[in-house]
ModelCIF file with pLDDT and N, C-alpha, C, O atoms, coordinates in Angstrom:
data_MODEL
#
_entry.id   MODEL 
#
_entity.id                         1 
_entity.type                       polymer 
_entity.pdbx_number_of_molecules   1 
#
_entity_poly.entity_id                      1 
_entity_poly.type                           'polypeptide(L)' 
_entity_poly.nstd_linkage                   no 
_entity_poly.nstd_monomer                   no 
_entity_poly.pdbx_seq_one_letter_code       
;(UNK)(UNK)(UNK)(UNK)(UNK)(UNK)(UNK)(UNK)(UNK)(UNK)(UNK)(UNK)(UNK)(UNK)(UNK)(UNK)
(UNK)(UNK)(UNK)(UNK)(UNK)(UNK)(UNK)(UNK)(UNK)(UNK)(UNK)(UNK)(UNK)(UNK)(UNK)(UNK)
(UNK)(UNK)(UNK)(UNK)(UNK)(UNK)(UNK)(UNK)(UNK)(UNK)(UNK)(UNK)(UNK)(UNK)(UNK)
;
_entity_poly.pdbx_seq_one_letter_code_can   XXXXXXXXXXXXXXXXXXXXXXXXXXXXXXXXXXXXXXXXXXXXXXX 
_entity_poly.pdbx_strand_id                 A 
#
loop_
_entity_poly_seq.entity_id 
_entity_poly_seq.num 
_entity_poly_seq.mon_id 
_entity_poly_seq.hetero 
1 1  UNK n 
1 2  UNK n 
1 3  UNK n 
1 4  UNK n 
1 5  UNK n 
1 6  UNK n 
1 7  UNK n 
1 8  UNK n 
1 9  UNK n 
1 10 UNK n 
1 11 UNK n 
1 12 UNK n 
1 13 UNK n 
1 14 UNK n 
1 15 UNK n 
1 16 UNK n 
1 17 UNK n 
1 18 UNK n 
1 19 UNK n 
1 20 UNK n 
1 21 UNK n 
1 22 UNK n 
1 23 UNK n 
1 24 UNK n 
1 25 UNK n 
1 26 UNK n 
1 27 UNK n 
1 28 UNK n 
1 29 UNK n 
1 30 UNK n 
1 31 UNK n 
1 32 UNK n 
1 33 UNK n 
1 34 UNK n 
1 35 UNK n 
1 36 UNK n 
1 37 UNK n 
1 38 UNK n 
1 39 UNK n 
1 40 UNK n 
1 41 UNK n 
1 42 UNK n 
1 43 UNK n 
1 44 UNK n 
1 45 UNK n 
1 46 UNK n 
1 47 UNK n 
#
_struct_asym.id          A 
_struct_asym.entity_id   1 
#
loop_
_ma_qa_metric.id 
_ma_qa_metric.mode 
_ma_qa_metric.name 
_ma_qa_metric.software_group_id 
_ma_qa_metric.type 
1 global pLDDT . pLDDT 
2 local  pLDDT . pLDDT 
#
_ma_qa_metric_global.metric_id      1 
_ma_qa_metric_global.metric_value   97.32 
_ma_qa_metric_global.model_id       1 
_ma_qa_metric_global.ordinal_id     1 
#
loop_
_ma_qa_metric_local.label_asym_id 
_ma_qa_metric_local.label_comp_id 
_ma_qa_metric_local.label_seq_id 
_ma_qa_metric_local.metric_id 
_ma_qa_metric_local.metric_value 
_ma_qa_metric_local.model_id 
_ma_qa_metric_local.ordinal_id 
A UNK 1  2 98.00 1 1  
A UNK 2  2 97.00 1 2  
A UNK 3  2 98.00 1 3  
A UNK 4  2 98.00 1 4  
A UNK 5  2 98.00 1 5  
A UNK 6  2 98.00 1 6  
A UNK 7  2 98.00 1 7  
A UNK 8  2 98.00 1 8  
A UNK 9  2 98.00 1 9  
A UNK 10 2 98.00 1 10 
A UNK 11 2 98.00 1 11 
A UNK 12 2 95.00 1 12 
A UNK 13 2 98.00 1 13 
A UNK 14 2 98.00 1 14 
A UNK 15 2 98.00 1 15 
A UNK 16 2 98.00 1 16 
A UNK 17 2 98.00 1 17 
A UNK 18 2 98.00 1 18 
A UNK 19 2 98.00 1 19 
A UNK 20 2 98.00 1 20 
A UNK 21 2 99.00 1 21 
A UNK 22 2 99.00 1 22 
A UNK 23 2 99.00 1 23 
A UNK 24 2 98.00 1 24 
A UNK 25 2 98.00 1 25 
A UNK 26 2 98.00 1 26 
A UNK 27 2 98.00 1 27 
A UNK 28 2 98.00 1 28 
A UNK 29 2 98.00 1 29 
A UNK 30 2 98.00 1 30 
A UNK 31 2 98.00 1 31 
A UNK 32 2 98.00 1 32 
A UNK 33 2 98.00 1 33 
A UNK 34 2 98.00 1 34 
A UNK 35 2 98.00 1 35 
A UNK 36 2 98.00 1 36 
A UNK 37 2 97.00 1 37 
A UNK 38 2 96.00 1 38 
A UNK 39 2 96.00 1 39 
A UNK 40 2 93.00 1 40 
A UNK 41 2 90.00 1 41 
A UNK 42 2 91.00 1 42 
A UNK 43 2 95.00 1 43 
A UNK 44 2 97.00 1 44 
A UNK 45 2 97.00 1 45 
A UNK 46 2 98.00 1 46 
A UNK 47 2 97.00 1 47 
#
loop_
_atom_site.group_PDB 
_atom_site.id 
_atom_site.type_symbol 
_atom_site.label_atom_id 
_atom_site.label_alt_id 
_atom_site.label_comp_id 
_atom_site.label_asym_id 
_atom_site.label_entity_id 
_atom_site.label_seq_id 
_atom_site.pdbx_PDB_ins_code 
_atom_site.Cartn_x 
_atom_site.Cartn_y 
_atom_site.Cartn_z 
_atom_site.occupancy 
_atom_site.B_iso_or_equiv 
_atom_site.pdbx_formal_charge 
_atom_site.auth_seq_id 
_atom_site.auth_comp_id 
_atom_site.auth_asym_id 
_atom_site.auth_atom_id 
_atom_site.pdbx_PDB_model_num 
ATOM 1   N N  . UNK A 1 1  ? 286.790 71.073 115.877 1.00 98.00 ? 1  UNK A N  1 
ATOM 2   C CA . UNK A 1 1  ? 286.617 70.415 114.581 1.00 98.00 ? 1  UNK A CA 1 
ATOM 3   C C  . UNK A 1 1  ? 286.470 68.904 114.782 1.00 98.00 ? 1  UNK A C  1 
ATOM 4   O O  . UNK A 1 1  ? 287.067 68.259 115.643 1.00 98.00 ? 1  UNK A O  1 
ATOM 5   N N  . UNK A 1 2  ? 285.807 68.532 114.096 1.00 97.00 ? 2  UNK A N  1 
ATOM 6   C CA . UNK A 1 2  ? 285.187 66.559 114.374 1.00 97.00 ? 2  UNK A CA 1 
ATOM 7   C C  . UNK A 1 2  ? 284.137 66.198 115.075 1.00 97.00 ? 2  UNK A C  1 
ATOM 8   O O  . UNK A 1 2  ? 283.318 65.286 114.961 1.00 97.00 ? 2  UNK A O  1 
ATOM 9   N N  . UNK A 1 3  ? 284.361 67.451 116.160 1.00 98.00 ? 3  UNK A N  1 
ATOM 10  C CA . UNK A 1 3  ? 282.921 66.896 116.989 1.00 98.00 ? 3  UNK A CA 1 
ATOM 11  C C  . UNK A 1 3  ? 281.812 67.867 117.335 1.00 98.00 ? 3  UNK A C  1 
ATOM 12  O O  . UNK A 1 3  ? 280.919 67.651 118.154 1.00 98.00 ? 3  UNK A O  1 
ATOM 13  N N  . UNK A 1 4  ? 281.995 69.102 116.521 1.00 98.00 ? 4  UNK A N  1 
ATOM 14  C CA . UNK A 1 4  ? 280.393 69.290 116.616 1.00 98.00 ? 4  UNK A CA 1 
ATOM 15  C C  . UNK A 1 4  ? 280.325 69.912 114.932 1.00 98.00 ? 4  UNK A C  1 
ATOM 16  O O  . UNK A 1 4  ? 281.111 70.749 114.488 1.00 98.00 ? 4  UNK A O  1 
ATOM 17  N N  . UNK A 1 5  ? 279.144 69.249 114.124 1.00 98.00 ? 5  UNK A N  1 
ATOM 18  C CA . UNK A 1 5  ? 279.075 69.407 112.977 1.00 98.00 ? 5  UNK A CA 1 
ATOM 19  C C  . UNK A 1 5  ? 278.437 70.685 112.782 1.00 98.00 ? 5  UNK A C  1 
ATOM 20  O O  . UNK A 1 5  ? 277.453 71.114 113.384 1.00 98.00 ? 5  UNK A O  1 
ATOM 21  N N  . UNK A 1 6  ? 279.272 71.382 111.651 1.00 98.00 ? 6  UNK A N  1 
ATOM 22  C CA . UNK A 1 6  ? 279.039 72.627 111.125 1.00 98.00 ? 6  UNK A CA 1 
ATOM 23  C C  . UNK A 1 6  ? 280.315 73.479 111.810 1.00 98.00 ? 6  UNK A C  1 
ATOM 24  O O  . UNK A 1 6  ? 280.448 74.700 111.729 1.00 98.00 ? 6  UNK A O  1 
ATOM 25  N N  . UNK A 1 7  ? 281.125 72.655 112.429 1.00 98.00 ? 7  UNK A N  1 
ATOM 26  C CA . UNK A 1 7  ? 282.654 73.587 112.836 1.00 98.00 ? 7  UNK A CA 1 
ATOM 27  C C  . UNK A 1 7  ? 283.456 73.449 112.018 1.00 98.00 ? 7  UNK A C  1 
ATOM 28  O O  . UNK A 1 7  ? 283.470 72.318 111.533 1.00 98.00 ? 7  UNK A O  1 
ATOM 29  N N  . UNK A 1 8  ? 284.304 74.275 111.556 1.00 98.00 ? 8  UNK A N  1 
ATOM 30  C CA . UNK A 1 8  ? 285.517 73.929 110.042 1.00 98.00 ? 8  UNK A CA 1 
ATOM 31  C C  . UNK A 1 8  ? 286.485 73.887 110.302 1.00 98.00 ? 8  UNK A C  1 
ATOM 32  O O  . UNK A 1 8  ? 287.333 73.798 109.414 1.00 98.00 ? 8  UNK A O  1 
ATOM 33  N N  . UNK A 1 9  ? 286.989 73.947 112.170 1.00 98.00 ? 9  UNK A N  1 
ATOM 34  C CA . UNK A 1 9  ? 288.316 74.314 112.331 1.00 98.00 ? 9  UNK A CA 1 
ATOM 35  C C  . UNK A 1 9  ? 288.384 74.623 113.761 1.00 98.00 ? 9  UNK A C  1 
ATOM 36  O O  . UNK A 1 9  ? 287.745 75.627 114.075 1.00 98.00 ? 9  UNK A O  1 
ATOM 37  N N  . UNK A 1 10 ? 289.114 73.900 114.891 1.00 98.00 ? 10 UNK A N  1 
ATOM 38  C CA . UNK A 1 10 ? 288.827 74.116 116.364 1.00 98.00 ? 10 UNK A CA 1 
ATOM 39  C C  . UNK A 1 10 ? 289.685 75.389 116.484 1.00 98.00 ? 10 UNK A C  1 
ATOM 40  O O  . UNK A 1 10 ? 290.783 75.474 115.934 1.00 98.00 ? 10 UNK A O  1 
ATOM 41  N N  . UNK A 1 11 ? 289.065 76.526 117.336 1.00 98.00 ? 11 UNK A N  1 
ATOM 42  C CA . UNK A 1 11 ? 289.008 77.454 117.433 1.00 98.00 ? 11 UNK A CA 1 
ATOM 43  C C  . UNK A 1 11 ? 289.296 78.162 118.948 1.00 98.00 ? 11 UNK A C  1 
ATOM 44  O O  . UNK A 1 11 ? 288.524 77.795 119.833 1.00 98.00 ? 11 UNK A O  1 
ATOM 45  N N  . UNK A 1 12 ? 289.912 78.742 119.168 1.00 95.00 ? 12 UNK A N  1 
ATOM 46  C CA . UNK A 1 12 ? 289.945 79.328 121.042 1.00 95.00 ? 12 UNK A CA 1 
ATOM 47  C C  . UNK A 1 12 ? 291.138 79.772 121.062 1.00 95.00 ? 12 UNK A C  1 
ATOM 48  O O  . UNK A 1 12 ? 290.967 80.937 121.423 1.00 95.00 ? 12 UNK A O  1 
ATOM 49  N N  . UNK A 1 13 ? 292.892 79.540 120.828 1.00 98.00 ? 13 UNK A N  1 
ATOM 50  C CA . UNK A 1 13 ? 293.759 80.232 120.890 1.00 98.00 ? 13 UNK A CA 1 
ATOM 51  C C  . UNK A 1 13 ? 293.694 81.390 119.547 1.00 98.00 ? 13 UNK A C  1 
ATOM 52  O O  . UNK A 1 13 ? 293.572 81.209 118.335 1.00 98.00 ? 13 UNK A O  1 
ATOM 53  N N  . UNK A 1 14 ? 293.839 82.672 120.399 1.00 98.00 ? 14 UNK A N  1 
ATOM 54  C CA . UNK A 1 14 ? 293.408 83.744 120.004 1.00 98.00 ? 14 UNK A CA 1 
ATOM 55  C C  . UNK A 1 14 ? 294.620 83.925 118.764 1.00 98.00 ? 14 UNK A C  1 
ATOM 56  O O  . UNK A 1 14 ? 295.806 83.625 118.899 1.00 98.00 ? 14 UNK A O  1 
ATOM 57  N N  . UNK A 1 15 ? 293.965 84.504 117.519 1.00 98.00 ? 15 UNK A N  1 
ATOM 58  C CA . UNK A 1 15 ? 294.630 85.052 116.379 1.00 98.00 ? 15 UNK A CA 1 
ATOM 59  C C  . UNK A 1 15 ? 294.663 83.287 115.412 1.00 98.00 ? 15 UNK A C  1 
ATOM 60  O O  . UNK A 1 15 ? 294.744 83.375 114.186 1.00 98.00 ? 15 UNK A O  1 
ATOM 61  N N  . UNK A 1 16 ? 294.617 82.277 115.848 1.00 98.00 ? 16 UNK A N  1 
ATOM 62  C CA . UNK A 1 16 ? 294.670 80.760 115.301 1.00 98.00 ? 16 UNK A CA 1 
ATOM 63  C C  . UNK A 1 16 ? 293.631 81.108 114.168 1.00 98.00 ? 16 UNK A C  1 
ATOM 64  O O  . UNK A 1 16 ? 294.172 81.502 113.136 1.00 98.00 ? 16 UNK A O  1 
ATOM 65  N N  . UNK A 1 17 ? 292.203 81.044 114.137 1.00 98.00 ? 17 UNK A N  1 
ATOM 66  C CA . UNK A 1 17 ? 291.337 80.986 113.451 1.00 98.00 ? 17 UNK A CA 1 
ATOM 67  C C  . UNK A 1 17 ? 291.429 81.697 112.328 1.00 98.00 ? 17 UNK A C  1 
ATOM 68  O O  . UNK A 1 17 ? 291.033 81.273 111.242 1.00 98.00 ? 17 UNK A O  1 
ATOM 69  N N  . UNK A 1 18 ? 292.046 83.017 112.538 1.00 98.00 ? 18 UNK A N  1 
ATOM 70  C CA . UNK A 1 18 ? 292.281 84.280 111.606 1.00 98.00 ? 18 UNK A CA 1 
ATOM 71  C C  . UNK A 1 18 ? 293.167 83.621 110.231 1.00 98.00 ? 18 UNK A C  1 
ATOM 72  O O  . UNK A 1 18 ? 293.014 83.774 109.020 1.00 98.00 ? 18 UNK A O  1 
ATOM 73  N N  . UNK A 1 19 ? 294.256 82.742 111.132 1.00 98.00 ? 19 UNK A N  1 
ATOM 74  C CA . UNK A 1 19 ? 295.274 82.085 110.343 1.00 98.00 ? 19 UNK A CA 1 
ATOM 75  C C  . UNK A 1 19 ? 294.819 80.802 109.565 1.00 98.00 ? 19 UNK A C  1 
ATOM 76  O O  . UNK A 1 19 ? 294.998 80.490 108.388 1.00 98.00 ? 19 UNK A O  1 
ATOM 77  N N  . UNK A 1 20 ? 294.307 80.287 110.378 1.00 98.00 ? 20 UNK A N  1 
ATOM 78  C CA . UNK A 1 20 ? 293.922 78.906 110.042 1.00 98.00 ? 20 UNK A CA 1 
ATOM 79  C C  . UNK A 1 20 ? 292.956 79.493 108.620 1.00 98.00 ? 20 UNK A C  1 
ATOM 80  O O  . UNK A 1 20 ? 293.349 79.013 107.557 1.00 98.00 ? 20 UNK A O  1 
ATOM 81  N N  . UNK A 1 21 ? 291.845 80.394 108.522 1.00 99.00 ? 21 UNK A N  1 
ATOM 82  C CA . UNK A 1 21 ? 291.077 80.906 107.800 1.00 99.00 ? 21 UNK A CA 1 
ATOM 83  C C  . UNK A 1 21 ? 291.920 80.966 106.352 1.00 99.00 ? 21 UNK A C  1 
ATOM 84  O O  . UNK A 1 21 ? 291.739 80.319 105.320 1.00 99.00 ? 21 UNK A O  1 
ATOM 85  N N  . UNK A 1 22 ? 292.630 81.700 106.585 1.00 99.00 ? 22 UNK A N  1 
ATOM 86  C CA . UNK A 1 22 ? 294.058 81.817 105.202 1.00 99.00 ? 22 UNK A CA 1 
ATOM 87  C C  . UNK A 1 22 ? 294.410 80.634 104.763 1.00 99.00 ? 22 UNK A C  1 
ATOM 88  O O  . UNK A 1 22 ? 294.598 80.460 103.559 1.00 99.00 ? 22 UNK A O  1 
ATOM 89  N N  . UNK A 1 23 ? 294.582 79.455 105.833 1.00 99.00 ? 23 UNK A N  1 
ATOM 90  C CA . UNK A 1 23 ? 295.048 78.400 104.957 1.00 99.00 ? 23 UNK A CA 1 
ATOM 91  C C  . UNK A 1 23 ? 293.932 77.754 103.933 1.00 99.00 ? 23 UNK A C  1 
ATOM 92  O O  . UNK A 1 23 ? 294.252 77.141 102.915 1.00 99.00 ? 23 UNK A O  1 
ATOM 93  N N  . UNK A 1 24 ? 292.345 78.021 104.424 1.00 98.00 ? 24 UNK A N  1 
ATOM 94  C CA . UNK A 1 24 ? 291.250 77.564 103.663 1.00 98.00 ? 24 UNK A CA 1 
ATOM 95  C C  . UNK A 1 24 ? 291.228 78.095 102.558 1.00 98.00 ? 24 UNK A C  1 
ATOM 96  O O  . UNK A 1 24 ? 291.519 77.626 101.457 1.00 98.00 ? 24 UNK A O  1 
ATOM 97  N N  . UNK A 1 25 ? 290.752 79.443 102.952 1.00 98.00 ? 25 UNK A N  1 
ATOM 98  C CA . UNK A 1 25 ? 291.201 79.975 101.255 1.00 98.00 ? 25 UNK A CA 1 
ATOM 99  C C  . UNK A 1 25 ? 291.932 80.305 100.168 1.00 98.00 ? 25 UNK A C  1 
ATOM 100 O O  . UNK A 1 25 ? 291.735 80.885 99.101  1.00 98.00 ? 25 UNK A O  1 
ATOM 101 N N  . UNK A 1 26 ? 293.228 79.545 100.975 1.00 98.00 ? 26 UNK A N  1 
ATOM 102 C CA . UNK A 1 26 ? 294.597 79.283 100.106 1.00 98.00 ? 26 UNK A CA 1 
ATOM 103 C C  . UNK A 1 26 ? 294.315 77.855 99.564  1.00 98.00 ? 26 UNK A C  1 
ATOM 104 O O  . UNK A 1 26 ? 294.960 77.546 98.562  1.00 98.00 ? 26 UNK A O  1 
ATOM 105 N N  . UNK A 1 27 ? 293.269 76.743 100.178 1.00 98.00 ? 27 UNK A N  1 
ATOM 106 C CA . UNK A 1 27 ? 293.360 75.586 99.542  1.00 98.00 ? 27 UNK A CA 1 
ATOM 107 C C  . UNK A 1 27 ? 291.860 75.187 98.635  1.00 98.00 ? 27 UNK A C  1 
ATOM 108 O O  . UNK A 1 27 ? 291.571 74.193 97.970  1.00 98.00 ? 27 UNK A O  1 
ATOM 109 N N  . UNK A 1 28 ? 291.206 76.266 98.907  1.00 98.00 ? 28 UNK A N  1 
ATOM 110 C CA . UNK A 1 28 ? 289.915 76.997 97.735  1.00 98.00 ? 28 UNK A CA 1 
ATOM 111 C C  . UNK A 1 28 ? 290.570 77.097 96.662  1.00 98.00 ? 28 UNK A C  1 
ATOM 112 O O  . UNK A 1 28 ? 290.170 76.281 95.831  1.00 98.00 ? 28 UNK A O  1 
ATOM 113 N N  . UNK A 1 29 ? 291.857 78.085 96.113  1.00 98.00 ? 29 UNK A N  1 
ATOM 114 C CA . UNK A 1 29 ? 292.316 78.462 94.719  1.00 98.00 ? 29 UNK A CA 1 
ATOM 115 C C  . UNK A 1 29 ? 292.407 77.288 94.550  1.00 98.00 ? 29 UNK A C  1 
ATOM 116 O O  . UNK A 1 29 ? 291.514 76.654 93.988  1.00 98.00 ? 29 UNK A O  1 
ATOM 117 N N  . UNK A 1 30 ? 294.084 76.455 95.234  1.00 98.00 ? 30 UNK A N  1 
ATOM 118 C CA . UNK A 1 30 ? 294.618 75.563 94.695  1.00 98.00 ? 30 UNK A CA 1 
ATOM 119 C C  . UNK A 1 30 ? 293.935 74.536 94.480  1.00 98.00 ? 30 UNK A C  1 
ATOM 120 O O  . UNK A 1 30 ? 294.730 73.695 94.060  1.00 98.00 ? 30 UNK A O  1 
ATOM 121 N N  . UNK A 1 31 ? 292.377 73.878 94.544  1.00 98.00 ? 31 UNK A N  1 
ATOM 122 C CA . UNK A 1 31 ? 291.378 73.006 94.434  1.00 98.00 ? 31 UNK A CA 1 
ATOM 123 C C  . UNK A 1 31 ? 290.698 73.605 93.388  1.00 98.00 ? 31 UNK A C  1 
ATOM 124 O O  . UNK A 1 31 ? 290.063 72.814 92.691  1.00 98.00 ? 31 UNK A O  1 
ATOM 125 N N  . UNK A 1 32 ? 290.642 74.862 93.054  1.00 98.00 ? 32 UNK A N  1 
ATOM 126 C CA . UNK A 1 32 ? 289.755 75.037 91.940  1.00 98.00 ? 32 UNK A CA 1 
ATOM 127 C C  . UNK A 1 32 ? 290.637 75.062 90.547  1.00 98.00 ? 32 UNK A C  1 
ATOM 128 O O  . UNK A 1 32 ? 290.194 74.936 89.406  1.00 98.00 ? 32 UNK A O  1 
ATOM 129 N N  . UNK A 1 33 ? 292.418 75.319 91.073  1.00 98.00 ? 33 UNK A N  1 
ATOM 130 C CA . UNK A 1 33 ? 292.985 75.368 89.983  1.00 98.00 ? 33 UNK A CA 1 
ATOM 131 C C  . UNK A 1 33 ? 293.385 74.521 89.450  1.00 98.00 ? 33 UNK A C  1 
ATOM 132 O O  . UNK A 1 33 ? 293.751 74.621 88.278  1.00 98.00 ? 33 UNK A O  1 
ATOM 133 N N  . UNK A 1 34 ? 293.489 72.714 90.556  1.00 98.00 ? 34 UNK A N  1 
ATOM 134 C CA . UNK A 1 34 ? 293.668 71.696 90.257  1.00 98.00 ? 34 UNK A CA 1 
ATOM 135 C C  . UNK A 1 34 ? 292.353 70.782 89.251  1.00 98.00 ? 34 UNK A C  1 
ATOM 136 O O  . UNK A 1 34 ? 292.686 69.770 88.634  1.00 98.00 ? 34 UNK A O  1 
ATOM 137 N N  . UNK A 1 35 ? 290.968 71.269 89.208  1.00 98.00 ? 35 UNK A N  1 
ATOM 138 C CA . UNK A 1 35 ? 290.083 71.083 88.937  1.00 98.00 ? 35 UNK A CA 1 
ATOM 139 C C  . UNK A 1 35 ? 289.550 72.074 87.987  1.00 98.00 ? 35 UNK A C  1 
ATOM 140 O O  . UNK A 1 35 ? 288.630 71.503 87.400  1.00 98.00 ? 35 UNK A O  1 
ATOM 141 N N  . UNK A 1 36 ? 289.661 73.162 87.587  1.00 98.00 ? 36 UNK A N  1 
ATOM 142 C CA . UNK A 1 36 ? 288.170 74.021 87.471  1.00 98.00 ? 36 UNK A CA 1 
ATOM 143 C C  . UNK A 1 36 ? 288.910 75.687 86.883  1.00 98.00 ? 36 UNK A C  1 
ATOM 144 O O  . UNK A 1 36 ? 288.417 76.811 86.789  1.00 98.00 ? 36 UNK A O  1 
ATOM 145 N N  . UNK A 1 37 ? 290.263 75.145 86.587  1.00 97.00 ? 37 UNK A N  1 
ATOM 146 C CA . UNK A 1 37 ? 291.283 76.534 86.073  1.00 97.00 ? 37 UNK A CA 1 
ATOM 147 C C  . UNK A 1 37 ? 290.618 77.613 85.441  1.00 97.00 ? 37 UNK A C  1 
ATOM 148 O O  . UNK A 1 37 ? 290.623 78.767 85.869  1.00 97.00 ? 37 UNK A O  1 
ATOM 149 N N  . UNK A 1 38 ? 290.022 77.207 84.376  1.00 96.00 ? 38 UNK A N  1 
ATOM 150 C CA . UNK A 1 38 ? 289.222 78.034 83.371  1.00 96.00 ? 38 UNK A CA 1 
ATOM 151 C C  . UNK A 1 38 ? 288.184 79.020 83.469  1.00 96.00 ? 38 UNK A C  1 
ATOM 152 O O  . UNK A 1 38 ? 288.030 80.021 82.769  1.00 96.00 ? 38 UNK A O  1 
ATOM 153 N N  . UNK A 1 39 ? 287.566 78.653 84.326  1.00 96.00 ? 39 UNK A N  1 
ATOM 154 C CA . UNK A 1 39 ? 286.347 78.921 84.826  1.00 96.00 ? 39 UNK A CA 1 
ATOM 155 C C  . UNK A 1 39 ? 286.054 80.751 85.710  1.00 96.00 ? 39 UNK A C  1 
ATOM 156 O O  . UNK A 1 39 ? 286.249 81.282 86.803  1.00 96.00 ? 39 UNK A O  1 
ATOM 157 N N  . UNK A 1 40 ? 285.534 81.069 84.463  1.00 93.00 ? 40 UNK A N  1 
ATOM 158 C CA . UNK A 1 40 ? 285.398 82.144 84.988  1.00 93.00 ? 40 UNK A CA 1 
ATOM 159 C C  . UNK A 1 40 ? 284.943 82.856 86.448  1.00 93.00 ? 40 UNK A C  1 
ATOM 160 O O  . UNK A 1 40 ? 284.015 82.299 87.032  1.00 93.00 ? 40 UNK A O  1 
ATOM 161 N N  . UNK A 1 41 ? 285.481 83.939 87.015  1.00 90.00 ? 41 UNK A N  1 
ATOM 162 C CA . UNK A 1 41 ? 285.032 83.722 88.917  1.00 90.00 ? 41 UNK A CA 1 
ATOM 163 C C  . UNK A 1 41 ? 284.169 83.672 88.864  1.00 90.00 ? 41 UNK A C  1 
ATOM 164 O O  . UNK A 1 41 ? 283.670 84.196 87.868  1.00 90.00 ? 41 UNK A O  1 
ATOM 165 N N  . UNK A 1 42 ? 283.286 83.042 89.823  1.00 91.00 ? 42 UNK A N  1 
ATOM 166 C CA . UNK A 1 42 ? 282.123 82.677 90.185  1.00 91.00 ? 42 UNK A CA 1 
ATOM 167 C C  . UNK A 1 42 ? 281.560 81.938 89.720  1.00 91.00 ? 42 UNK A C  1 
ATOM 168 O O  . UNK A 1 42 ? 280.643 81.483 90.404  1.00 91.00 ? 42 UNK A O  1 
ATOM 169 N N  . UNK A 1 43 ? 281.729 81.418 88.430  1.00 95.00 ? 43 UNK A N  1 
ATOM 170 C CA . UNK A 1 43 ? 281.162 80.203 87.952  1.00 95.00 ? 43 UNK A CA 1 
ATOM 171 C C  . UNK A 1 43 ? 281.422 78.748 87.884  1.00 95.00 ? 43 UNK A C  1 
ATOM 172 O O  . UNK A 1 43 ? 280.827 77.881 87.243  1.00 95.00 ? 43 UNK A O  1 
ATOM 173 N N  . UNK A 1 44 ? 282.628 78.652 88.831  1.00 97.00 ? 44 UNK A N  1 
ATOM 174 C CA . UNK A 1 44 ? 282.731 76.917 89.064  1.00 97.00 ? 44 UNK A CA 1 
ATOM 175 C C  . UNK A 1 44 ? 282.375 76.388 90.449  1.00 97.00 ? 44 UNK A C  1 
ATOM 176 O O  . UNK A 1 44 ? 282.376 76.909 91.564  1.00 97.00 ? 44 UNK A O  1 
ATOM 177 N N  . UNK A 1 45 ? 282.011 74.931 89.901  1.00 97.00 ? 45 UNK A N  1 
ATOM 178 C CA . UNK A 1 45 ? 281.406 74.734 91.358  1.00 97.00 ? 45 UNK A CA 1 
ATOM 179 C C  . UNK A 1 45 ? 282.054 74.310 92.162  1.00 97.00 ? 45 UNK A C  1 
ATOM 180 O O  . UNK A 1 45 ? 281.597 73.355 92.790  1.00 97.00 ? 45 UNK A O  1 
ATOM 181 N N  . UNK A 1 46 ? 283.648 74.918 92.564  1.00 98.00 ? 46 UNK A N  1 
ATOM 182 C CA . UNK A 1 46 ? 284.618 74.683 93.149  1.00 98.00 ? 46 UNK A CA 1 
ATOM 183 C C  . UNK A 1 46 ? 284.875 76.252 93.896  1.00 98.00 ? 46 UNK A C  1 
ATOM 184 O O  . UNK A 1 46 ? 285.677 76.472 94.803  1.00 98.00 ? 46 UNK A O  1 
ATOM 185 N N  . UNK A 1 47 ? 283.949 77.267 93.234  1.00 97.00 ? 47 UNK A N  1 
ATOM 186 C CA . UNK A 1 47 ? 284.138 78.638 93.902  1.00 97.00 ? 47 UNK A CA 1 
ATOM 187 C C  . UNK A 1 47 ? 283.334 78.396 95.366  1.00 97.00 ? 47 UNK A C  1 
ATOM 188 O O  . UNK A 1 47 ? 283.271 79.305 96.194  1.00 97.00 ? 47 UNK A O  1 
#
C-alpha cells in the first residue's frame, strides 16, 4: 500500500488481507452512515 497505485492494502502475511478486507467494509457502512444514512442500498454515492 503507498507504493504501487491501485493497491488498497499491503498484502503477503497469509489470512491479513482476508481481515484487513473486513475492516474496509466495516468503514464503507460507517462512512455511508456518517454521510448518506437514508439512502436507499445502492443508491448513494458512498455505496
Amino acid at each position: 500500500w503507498g507504493h504501487t497505485k491501485g493497491v488498497e492494502t499491503t498484502t503477503g502475511p497469509l489470512g491479513q488481507g482476508v481481515a484487513t478486507a473486513v475492516g474496509i467494509a466495516m468503514a464503507q457502512r460507517r462512512v455511508r452512515g456518517l454521510l448518506d444514512p437514508d439512502a436507499a442500498p445502492g443508491e448513494s454515492p458512498f455505496d
